[in-house]
PDB file of N, CA and C in Angstrom:
ATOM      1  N   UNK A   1     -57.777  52.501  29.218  1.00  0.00           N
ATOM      2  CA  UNK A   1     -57.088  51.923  28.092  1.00  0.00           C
ATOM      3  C   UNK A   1     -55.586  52.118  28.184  1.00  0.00           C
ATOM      4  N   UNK A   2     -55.335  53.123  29.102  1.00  0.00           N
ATOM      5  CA  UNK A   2     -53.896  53.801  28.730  1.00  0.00           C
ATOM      6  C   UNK A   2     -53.104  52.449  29.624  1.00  0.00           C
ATOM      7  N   UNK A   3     -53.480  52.093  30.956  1.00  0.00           N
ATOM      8  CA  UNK A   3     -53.467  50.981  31.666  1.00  0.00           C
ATOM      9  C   UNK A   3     -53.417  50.104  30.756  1.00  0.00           C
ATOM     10  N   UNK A   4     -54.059  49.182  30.417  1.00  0.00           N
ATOM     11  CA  UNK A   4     -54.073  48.264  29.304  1.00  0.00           C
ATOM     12  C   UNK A   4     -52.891  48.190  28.471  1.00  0.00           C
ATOM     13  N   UNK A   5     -52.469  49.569  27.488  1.00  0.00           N
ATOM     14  CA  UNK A   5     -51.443  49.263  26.957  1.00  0.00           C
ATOM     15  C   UNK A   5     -50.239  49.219  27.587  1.00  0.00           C
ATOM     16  N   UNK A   6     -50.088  49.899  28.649  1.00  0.00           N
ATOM     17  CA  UNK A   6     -48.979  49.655  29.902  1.00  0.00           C
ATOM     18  C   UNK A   6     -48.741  48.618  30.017  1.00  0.00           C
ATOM     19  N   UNK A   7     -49.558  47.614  29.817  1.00  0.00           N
ATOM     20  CA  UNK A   7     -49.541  46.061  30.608  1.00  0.00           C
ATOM     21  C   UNK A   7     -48.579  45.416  29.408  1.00  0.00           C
ATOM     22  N   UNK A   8     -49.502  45.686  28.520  1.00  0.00           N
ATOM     23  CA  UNK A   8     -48.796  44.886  27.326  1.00  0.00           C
ATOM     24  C   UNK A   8     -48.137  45.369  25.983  1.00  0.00           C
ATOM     25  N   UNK A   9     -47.563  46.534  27.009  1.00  0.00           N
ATOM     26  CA  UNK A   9     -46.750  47.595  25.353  1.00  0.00           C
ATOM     27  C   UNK A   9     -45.537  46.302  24.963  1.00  0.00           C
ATOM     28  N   UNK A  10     -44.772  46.040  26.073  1.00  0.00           N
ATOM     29  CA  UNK A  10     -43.565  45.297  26.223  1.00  0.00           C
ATOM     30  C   UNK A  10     -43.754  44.021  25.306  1.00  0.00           C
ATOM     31  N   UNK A  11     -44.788  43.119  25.125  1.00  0.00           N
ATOM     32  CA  UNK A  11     -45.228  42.287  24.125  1.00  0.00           C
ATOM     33  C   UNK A  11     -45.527  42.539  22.453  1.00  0.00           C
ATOM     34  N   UNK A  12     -46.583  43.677  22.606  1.00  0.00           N
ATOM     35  CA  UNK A  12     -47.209  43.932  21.551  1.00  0.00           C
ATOM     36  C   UNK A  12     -46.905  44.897  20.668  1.00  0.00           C
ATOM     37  N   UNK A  13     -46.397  46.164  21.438  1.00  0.00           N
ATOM     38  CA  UNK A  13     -46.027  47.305  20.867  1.00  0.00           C
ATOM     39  C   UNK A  13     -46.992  48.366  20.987  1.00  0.00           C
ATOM     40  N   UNK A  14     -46.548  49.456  21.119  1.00  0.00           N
ATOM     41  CA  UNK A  14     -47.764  50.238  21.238  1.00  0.00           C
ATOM     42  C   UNK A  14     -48.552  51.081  20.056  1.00  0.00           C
ATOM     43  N   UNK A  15     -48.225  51.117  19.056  1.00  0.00           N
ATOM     44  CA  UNK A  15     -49.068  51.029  17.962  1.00  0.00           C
ATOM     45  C   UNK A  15     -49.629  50.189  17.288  1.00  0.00           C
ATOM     46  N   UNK A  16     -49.348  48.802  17.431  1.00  0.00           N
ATOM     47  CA  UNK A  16     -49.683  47.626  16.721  1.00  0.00           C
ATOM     48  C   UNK A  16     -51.669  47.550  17.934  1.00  0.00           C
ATOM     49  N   UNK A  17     -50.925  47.524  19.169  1.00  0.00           N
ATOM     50  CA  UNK A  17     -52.351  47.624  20.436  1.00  0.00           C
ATOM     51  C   UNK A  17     -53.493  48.887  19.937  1.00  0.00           C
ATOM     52  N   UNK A  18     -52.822  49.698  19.837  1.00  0.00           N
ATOM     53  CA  UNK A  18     -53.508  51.193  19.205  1.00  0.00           C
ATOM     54  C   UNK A  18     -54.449  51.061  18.128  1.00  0.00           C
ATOM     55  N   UNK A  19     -54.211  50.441  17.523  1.00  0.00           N
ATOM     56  CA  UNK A  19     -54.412  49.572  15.697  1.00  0.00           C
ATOM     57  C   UNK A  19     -55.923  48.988  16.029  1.00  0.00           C
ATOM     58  N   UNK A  20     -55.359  47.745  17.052  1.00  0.00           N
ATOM     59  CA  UNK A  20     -56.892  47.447  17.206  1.00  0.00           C
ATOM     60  C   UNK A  20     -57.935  47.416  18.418  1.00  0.00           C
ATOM     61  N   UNK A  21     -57.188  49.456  18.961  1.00  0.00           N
ATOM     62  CA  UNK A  21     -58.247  49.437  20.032  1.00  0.00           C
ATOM     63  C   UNK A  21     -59.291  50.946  19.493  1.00  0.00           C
ATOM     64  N   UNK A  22     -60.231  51.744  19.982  1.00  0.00           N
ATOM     65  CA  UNK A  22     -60.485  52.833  19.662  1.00  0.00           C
ATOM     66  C   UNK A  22     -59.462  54.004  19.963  1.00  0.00           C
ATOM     67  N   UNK A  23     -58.183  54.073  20.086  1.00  0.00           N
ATOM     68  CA  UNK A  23     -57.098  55.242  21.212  1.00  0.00           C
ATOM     69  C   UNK A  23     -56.330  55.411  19.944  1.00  0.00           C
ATOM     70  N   UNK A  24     -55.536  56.773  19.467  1.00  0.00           N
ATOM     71  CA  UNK A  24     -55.022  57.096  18.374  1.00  0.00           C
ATOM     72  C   UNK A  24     -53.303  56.862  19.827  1.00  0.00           C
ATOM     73  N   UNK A  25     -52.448  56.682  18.972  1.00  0.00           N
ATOM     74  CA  UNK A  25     -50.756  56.231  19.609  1.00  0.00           C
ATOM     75  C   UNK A  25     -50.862  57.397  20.295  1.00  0.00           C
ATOM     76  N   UNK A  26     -51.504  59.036  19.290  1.00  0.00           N
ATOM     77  CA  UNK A  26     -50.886  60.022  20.091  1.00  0.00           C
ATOM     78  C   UNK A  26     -51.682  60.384  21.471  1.00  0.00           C
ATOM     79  N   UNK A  27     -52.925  60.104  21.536  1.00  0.00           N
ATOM     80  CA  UNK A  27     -53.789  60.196  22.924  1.00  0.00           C
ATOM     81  C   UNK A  27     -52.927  59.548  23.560  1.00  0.00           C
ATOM     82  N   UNK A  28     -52.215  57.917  23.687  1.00  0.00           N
ATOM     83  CA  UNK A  28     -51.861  57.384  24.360  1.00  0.00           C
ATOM     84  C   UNK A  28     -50.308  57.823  25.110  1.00  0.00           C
ATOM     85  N   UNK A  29     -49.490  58.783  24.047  1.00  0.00           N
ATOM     86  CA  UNK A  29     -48.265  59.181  24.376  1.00  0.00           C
ATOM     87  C   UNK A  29     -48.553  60.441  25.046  1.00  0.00           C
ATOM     88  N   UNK A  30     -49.595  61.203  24.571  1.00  0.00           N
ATOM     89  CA  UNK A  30     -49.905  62.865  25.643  1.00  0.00           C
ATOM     90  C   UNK A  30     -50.105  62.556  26.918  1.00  0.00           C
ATOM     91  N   UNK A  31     -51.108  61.275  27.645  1.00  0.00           N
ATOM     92  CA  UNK A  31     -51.635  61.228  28.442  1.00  0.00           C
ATOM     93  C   UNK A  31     -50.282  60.570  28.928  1.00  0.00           C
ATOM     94  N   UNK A  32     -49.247  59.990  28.455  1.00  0.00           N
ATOM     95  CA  UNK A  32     -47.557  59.549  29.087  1.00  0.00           C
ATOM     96  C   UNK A  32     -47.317  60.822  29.274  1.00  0.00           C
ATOM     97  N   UNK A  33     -46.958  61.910  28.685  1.00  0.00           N
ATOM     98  CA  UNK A  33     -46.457  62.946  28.876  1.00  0.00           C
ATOM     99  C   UNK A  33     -46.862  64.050  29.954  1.00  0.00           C
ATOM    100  N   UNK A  34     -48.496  63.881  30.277  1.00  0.00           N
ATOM    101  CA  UNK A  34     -49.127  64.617  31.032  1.00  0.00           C
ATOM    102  C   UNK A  34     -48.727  63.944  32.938  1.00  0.00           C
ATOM    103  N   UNK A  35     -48.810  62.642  32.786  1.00  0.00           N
ATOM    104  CA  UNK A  35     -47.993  62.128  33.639  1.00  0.00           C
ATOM    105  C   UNK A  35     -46.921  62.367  34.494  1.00  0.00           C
ATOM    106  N   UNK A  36     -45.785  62.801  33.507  1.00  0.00           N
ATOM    107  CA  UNK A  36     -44.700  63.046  33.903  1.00  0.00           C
ATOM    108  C   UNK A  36     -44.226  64.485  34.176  1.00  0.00           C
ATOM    109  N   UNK A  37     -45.290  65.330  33.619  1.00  0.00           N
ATOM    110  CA  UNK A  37     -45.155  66.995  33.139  1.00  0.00           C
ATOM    111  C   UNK A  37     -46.757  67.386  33.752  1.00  0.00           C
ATOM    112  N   UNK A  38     -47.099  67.579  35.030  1.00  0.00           N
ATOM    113  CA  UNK A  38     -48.094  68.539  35.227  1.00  0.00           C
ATOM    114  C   UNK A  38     -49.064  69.343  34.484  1.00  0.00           C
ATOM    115  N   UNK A  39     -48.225  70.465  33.962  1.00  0.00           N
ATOM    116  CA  UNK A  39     -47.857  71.761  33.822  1.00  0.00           C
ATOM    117  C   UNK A  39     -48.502  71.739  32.343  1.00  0.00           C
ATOM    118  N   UNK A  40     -48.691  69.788  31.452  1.00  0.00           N
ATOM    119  CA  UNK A  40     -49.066  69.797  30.145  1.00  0.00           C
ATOM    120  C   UNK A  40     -50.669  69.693  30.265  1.00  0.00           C
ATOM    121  N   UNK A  41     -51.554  69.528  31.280  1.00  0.00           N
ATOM    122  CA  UNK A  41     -52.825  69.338  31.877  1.00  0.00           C
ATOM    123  C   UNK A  41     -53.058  70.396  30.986  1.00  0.00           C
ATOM    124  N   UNK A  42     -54.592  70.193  30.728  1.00  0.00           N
ATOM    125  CA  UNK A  42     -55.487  71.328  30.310  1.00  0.00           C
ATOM    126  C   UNK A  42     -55.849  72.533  31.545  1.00  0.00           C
ATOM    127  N   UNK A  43     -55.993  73.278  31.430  1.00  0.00           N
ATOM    128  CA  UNK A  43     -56.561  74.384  32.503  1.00  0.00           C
ATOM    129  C   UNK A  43     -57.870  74.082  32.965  1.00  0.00           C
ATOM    130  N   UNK A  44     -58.747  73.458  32.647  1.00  0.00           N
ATOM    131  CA  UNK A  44     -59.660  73.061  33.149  1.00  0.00           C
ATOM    132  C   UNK A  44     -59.130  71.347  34.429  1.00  0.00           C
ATOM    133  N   UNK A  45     -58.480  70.706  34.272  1.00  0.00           N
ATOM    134  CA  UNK A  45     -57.655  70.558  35.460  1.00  0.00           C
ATOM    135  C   UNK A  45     -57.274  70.788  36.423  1.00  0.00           C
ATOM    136  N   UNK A  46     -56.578  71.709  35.859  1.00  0.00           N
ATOM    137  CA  UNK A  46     -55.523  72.622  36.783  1.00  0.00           C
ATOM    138  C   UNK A  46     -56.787  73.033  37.396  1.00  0.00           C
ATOM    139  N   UNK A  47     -57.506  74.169  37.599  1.00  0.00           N
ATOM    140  CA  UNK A  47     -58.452  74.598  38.048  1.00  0.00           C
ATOM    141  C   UNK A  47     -59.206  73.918  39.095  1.00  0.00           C
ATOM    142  N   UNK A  48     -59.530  72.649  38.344  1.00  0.00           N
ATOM    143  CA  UNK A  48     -60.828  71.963  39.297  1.00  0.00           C
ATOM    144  C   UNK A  48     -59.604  70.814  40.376  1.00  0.00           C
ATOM    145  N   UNK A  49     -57.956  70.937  40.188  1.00  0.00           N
ATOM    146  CA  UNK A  49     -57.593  71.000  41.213  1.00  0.00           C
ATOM    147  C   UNK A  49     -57.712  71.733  42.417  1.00  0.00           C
ATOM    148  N   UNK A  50     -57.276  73.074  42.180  1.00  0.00           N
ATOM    149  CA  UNK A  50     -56.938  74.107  43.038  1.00  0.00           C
ATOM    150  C   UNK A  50     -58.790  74.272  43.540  1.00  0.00           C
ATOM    151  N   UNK A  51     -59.732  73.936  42.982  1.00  0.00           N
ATOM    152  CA  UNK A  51     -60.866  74.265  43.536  1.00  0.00           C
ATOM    153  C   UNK A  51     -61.621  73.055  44.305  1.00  0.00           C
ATOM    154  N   UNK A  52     -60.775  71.791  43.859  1.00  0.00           N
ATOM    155  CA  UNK A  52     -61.381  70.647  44.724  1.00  0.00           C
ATOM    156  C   UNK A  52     -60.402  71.084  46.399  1.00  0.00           C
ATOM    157  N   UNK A  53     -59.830  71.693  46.560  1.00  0.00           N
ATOM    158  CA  UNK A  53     -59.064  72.215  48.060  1.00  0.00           C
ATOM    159  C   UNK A  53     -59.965  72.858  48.499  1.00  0.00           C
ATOM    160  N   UNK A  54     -60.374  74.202  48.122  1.00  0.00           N
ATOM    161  CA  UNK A  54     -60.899  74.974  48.536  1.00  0.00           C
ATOM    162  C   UNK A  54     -62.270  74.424  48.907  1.00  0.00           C
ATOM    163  N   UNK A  55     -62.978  73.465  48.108  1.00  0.00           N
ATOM    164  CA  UNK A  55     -64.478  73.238  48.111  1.00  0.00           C
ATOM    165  C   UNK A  55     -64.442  72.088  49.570  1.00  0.00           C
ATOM    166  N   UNK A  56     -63.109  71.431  49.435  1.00  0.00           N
ATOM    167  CA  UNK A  56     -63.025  70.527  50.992  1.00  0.00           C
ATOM    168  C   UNK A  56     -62.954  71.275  51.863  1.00  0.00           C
ATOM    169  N   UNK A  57     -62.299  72.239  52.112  1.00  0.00           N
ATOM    170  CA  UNK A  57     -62.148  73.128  53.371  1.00  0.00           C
ATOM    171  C   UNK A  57     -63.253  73.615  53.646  1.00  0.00           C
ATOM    172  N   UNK A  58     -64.216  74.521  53.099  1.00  0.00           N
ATOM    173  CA  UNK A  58     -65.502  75.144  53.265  1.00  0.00           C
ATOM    174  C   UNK A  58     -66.594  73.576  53.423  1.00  0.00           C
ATOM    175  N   UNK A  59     -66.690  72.760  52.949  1.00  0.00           N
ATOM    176  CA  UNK A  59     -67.146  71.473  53.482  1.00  0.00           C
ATOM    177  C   UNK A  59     -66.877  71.184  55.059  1.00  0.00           C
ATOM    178  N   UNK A  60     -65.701  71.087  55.174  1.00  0.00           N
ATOM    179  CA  UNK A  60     -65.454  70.558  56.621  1.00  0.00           C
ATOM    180  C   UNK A  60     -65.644  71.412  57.923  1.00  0.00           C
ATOM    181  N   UNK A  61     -65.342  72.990  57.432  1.00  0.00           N
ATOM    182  CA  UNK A  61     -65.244  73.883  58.491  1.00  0.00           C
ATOM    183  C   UNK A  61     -66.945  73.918  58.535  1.00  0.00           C
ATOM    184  N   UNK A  62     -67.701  73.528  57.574  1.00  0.00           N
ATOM    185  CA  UNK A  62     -69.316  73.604  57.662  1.00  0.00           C
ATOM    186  C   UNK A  62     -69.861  72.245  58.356  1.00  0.00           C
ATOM    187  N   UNK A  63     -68.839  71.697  59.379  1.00  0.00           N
ATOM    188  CA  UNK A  63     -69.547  69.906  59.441  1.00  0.00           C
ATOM    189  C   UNK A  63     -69.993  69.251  58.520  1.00  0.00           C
ATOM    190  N   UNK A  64     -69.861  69.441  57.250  1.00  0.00           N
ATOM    191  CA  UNK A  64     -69.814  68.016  56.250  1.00  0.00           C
ATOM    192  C   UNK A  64     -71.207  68.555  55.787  1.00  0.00           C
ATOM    193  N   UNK A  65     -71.944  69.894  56.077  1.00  0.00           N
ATOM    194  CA  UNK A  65     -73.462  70.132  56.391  1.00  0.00           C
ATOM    195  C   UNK A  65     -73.655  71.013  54.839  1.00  0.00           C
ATOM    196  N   UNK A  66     -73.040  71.462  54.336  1.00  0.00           N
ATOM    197  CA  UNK A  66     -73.189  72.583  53.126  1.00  0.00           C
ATOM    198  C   UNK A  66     -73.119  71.828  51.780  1.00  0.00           C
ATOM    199  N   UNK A  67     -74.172  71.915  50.932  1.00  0.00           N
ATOM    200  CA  UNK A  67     -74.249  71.175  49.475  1.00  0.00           C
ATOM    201  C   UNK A  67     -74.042  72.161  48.379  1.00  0.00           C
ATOM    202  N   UNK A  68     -74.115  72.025  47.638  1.00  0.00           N
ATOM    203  CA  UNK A  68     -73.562  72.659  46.789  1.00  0.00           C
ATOM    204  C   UNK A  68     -73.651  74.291  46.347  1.00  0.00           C
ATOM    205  N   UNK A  69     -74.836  74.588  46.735  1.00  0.00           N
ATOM    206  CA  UNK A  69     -75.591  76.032  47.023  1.00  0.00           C
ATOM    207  C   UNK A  69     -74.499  76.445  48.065  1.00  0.00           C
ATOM    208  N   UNK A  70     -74.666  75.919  48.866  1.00  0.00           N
ATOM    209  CA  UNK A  70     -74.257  77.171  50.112  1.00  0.00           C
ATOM    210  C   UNK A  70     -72.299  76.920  50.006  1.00  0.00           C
ATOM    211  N   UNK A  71     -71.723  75.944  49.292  1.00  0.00           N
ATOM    212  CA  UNK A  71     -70.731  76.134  49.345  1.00  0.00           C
ATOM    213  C   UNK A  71     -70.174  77.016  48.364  1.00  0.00           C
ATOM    214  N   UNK A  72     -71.192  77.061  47.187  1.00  0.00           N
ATOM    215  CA  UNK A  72     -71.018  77.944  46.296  1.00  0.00           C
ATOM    216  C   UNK A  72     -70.789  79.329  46.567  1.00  0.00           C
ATOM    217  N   UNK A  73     -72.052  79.525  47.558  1.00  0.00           N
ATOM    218  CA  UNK A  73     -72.044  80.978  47.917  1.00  0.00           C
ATOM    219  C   UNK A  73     -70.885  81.316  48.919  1.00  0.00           C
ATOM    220  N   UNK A  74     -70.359  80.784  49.765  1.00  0.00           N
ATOM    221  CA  UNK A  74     -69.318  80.408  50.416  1.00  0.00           C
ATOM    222  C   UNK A  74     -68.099  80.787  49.567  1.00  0.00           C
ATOM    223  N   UNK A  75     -68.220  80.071  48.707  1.00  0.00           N
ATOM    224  CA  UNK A  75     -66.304  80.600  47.705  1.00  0.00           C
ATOM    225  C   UNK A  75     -66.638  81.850  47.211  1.00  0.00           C
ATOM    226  N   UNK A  76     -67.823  82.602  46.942  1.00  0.00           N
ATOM    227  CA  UNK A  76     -67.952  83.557  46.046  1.00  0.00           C
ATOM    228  C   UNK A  76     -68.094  84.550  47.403  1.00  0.00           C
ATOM    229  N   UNK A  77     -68.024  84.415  48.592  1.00  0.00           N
ATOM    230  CA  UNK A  77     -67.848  85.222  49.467  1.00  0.00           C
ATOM    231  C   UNK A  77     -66.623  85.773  49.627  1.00  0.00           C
ATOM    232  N   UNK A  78     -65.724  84.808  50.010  1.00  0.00           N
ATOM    233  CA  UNK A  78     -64.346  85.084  49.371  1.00  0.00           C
ATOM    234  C   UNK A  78     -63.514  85.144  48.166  1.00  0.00           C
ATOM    235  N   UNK A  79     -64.596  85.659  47.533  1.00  0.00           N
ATOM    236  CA  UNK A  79     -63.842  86.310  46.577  1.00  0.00           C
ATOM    237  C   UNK A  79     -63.226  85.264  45.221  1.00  0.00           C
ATOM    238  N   UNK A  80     -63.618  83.882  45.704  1.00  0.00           N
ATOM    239  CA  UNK A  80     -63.215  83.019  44.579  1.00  0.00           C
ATOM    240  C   UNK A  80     -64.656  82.888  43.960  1.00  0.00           C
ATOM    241  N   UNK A  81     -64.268  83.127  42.321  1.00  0.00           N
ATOM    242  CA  UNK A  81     -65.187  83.777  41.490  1.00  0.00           C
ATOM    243  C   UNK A  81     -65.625  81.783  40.184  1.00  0.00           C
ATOM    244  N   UNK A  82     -66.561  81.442  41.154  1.00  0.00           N
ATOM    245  CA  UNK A  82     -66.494  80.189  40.437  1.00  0.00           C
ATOM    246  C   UNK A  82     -68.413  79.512  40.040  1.00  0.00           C
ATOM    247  N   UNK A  83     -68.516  78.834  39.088  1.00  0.00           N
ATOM    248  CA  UNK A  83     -70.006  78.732  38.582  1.00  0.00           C
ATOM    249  C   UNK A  83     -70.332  78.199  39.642  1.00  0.00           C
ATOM    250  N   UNK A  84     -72.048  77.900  39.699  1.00  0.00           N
ATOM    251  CA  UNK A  84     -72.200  77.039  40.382  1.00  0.00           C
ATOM    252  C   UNK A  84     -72.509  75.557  39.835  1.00  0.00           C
ATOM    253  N   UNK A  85     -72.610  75.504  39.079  1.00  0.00           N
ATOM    254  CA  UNK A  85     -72.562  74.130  37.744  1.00  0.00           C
ATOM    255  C   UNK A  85     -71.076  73.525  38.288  1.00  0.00           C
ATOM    256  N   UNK A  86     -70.042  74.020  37.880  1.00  0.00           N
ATOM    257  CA  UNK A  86     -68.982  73.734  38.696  1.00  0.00           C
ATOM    258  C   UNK A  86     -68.683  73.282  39.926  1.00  0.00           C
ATOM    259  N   UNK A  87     -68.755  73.818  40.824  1.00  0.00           N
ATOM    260  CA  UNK A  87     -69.124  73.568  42.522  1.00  0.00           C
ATOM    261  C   UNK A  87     -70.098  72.087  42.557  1.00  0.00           C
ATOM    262  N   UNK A  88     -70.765  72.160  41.777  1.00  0.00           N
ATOM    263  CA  UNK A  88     -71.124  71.097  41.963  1.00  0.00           C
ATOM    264  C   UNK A  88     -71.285  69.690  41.132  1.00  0.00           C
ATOM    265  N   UNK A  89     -71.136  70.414  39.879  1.00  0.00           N
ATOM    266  CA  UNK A  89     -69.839  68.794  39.471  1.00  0.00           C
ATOM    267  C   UNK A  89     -68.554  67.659  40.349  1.00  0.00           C
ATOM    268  N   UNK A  90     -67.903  69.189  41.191  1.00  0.00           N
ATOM    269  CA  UNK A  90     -66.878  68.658  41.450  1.00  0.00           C
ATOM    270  C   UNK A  90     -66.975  68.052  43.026  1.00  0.00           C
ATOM    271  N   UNK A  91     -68.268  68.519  43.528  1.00  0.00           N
ATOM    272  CA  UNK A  91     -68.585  68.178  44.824  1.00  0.00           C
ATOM    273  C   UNK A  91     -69.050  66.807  44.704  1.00  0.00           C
ATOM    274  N   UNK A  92     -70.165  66.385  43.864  1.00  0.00           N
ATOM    275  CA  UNK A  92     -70.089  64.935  42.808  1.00  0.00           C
ATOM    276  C   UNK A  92     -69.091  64.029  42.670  1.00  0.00           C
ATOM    277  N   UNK A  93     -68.258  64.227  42.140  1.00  0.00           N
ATOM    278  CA  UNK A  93     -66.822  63.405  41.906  1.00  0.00           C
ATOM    279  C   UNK A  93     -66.259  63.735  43.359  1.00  0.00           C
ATOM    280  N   UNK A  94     -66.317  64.215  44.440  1.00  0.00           N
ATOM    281  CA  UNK A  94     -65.755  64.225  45.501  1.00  0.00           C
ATOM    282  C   UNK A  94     -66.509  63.301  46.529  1.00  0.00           C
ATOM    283  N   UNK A  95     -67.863  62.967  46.034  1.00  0.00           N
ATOM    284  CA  UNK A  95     -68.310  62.374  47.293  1.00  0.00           C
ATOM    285  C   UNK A  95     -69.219  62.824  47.777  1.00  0.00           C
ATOM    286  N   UNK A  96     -69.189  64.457  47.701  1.00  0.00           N
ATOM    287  CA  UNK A  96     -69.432  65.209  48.985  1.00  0.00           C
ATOM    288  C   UNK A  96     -71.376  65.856  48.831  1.00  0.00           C
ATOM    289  N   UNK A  97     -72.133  65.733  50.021  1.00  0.00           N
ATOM    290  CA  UNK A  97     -73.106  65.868  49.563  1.00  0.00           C
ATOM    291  C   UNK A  97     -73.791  66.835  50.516  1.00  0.00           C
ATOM    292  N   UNK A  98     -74.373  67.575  51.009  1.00  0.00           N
ATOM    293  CA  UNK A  98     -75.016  68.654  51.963  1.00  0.00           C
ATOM    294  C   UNK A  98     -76.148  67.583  53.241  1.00  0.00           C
ATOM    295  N   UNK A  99     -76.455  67.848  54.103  1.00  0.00           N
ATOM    296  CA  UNK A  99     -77.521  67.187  55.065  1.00  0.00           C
ATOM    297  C   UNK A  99     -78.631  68.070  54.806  1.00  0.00           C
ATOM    298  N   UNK A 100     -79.747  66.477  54.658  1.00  0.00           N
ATOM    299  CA  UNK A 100     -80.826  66.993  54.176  1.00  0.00           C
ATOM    300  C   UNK A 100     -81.546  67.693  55.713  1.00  0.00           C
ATOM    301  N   UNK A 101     -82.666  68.621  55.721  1.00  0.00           N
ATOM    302  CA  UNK A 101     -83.271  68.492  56.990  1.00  0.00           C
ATOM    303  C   UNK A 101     -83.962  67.174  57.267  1.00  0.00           C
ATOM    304  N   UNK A 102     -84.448  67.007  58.361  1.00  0.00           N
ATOM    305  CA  UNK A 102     -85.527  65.930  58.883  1.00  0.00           C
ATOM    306  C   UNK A 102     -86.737  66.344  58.293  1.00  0.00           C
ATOM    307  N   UNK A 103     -87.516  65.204  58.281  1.00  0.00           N
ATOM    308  CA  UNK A 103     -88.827  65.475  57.828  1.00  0.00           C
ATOM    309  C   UNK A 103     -89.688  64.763  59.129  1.00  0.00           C
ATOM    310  N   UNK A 104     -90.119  65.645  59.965  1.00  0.00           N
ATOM    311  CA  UNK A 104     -90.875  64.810  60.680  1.00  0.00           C
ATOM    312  C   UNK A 104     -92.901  64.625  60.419  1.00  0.00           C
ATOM    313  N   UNK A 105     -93.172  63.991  60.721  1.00  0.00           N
ATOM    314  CA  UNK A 105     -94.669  63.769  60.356  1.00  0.00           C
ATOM    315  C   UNK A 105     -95.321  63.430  61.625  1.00  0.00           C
ATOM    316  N   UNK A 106     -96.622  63.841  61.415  1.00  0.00           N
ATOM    317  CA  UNK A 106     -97.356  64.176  62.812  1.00  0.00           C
ATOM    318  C   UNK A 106     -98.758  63.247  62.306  1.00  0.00           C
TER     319      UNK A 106
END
């Protein structure tokens, strides 16, 4: 939505657009502000930045082979102290998925 009013603040205005969409002006001006200012992100952000790095690296140094279990146990080896509900939310929104074994049949 925030897109949307971008397009057509310059026409419409951005409270008049606000008026008749579900977005209050001020959602639409924080999420301007968060934009331009980092640092205004929620901590839950911030976080599942600094942990979407870490969760790629232990991915790759594992051949693309570790799902969410073993990468879990992996960060909590070193000492990064993180759920596993987490780990794997964010492995989700990353793409990223573990190799299943083979199943062979006889």
């Amino acid at each position: 939505m925030v897109d949307y009013i971008d397009r057509h603040k310059d026409r419409f205005g951005v409270e008049p657009i606000c008026r008749m969409l579900p977005i209050a002006p001020s959602t639409y001006y924080e999420v301007k502000a968060r934009e331009l200012d980092p640092s205004r992100l929620p901590a839950r952000h911030r976080r599942d930045a600094e942990l979407r790095s870490h969760i790629q690296r232990v991915w790759q140094e594992n051949f693309c082979a570790y799902g969410a279990r073993k990468t879990w146990k992996q960060l909590n080896r070193e000492k990064l102290t993180v759920a596993h509900c987490t780990v794997r939310r964010l492995m989700k929104q990353m793409g990223f998925s573990g190799l299943r074994a083979a199943r062979h049949s006889r």
